[in-house]
N, C-alpha and C. Protein backbone atom coordinates (compact mmCIF):
# COMPACT_ATOMS: atom_id res chain seq x y z
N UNK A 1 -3.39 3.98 15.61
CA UNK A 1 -3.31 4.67 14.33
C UNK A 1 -3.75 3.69 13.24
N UNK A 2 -4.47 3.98 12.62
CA UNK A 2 -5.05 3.26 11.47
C UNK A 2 -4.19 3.22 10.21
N UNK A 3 -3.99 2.40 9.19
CA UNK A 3 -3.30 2.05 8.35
C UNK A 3 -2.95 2.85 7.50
N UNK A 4 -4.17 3.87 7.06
CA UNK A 4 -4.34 4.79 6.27
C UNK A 4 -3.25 5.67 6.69
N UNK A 5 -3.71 6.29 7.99
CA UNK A 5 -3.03 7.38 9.02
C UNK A 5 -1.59 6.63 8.96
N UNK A 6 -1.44 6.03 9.17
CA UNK A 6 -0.04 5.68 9.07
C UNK A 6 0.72 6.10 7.88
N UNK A 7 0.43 5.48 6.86
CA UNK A 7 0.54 5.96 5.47
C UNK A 7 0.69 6.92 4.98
N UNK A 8 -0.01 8.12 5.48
CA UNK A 8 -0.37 9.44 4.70
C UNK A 8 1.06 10.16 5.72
N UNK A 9 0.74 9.88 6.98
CA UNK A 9 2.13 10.44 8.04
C UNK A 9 3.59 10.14 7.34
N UNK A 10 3.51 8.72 6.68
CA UNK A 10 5.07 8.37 6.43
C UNK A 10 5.62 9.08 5.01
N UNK A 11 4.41 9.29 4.40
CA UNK A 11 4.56 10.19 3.52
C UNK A 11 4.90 11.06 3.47
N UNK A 12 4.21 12.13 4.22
CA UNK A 12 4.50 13.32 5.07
C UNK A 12 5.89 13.52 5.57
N UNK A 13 5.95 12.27 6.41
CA UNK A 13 7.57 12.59 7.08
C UNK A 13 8.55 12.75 5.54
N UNK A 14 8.63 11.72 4.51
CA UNK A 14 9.63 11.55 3.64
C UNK A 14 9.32 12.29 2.41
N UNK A 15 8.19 13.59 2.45
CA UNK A 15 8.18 14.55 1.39
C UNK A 15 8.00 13.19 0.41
N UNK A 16 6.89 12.26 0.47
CA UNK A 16 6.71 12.00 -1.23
C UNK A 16 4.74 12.75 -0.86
N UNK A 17 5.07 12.88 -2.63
CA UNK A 17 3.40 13.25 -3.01
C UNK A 17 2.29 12.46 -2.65
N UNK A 18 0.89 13.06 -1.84
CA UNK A 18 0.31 11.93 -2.16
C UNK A 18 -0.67 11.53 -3.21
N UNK A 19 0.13 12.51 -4.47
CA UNK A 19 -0.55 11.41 -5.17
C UNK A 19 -0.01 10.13 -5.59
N UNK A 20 1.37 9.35 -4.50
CA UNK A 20 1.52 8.23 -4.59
C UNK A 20 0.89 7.37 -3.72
N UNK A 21 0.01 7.38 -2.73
CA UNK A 21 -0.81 6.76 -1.70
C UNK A 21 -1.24 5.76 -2.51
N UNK A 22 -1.56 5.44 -3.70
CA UNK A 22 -2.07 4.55 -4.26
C UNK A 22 -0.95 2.92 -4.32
N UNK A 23 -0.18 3.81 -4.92
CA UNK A 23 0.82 3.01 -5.02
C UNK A 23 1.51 2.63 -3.66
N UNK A 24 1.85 3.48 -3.14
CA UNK A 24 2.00 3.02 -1.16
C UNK A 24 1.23 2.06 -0.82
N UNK A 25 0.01 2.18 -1.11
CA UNK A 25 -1.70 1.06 -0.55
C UNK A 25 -0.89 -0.37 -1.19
N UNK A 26 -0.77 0.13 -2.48
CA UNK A 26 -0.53 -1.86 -3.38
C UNK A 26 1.06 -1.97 -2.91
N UNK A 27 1.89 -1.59 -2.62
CA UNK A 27 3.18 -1.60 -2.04
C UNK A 27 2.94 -2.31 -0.29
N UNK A 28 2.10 -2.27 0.40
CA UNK A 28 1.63 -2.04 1.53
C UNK A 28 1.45 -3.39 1.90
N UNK A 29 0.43 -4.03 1.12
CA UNK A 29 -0.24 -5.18 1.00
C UNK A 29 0.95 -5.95 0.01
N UNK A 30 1.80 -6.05 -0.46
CA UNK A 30 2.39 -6.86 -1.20
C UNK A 30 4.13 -7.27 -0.74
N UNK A 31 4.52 -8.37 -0.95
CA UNK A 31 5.91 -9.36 -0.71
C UNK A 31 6.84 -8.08 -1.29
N UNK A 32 7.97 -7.47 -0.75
CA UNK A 32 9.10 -6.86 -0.93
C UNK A 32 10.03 -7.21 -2.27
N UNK A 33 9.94 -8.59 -2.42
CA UNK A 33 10.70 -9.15 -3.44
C UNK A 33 9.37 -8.90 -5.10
N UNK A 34 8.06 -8.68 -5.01
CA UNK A 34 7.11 -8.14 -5.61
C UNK A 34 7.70 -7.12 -6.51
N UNK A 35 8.23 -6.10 -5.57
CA UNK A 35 8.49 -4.37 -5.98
C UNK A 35 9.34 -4.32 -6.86
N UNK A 36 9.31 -2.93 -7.67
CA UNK A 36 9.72 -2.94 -8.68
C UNK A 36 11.58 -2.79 -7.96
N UNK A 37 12.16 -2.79 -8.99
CA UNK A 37 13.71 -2.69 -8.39
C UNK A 37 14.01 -0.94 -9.21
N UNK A 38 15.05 -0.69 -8.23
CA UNK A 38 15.27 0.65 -8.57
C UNK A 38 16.15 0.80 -10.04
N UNK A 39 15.53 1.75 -11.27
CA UNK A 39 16.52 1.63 -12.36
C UNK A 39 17.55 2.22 -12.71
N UNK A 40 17.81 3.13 -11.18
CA UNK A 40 19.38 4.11 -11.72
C UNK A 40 19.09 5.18 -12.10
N UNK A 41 18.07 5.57 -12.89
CA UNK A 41 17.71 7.14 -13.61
C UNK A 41 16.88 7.67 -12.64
N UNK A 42 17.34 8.33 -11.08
CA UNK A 42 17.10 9.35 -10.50
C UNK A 42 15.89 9.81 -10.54
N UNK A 43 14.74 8.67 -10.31
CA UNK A 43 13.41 9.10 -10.02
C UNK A 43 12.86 9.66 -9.39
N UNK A 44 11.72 10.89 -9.15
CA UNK A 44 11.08 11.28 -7.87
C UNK A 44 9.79 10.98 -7.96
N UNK A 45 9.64 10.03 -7.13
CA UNK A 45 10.01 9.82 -6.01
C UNK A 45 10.93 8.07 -6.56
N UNK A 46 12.05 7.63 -5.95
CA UNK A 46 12.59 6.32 -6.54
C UNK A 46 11.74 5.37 -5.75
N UNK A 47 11.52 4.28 -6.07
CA UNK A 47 11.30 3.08 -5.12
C UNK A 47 11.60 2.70 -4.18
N UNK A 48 12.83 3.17 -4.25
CA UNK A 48 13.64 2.91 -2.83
C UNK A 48 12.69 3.89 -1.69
N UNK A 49 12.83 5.45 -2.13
CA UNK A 49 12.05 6.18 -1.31
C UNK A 49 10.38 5.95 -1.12
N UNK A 50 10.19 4.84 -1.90
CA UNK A 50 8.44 4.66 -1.47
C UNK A 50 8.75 2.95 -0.38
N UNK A 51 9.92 2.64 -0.73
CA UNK A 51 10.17 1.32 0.09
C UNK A 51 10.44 1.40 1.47
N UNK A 52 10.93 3.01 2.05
CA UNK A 52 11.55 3.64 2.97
C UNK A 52 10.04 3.80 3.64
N UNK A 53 9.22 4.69 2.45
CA UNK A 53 7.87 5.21 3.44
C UNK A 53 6.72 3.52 4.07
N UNK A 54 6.86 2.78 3.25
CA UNK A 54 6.53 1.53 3.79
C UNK A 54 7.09 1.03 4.84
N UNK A 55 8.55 0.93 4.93
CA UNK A 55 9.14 0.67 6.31
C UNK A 55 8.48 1.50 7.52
N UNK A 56 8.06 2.86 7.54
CA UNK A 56 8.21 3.96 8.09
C UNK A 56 6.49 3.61 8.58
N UNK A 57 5.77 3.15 7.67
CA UNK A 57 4.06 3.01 7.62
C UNK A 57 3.90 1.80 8.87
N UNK A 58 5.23 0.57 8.07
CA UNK A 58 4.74 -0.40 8.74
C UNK A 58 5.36 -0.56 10.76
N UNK A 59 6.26 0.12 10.91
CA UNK A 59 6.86 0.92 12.29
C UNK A 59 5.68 1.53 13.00
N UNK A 60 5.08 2.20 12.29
CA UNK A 60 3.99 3.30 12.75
C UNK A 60 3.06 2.61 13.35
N UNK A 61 2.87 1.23 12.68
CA UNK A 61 1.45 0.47 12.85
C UNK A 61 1.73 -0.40 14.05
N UNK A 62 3.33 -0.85 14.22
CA UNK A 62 3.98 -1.80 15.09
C UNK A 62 4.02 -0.59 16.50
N UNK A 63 4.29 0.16 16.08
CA UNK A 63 4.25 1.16 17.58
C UNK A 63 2.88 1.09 18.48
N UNK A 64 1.86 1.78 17.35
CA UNK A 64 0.27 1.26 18.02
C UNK A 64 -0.04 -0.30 18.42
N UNK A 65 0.71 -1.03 18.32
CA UNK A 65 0.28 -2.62 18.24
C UNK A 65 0.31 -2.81 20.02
């Protein structure tokens, strides 16, 4: 499964939009401690839930490995 495909699936699984794929891509490629921190005011999609679909992307890619 290609990186992309991974991505767009983990999305998929966790109902975020993709018009956040962008932000997933620079989330993707970047240090955890990078990301923004979550601010409490009940975002959709929160960080946390785009930090979840990264976990979920980077699983996906470790499965094909």
């Amino acid at each position: 499964m290609s990186e992309e495909d991974a991505l767009r699936q983990a999305a998929e699984e966790l109902e975020i939009d993709p018009a956040y794929l962008p932000e997933l891509r620079d989330m993707l490629r970047t240090d955890r401690s990078s990301w923004r921190a979550c601010c409490g005011m009940l975002c959709t999609p929160c960080v946390l839930d785009l930090g979840r679909a990264i976990d979920r992307t980077r699983s996906l890619i470790a499965a094909e490995g």
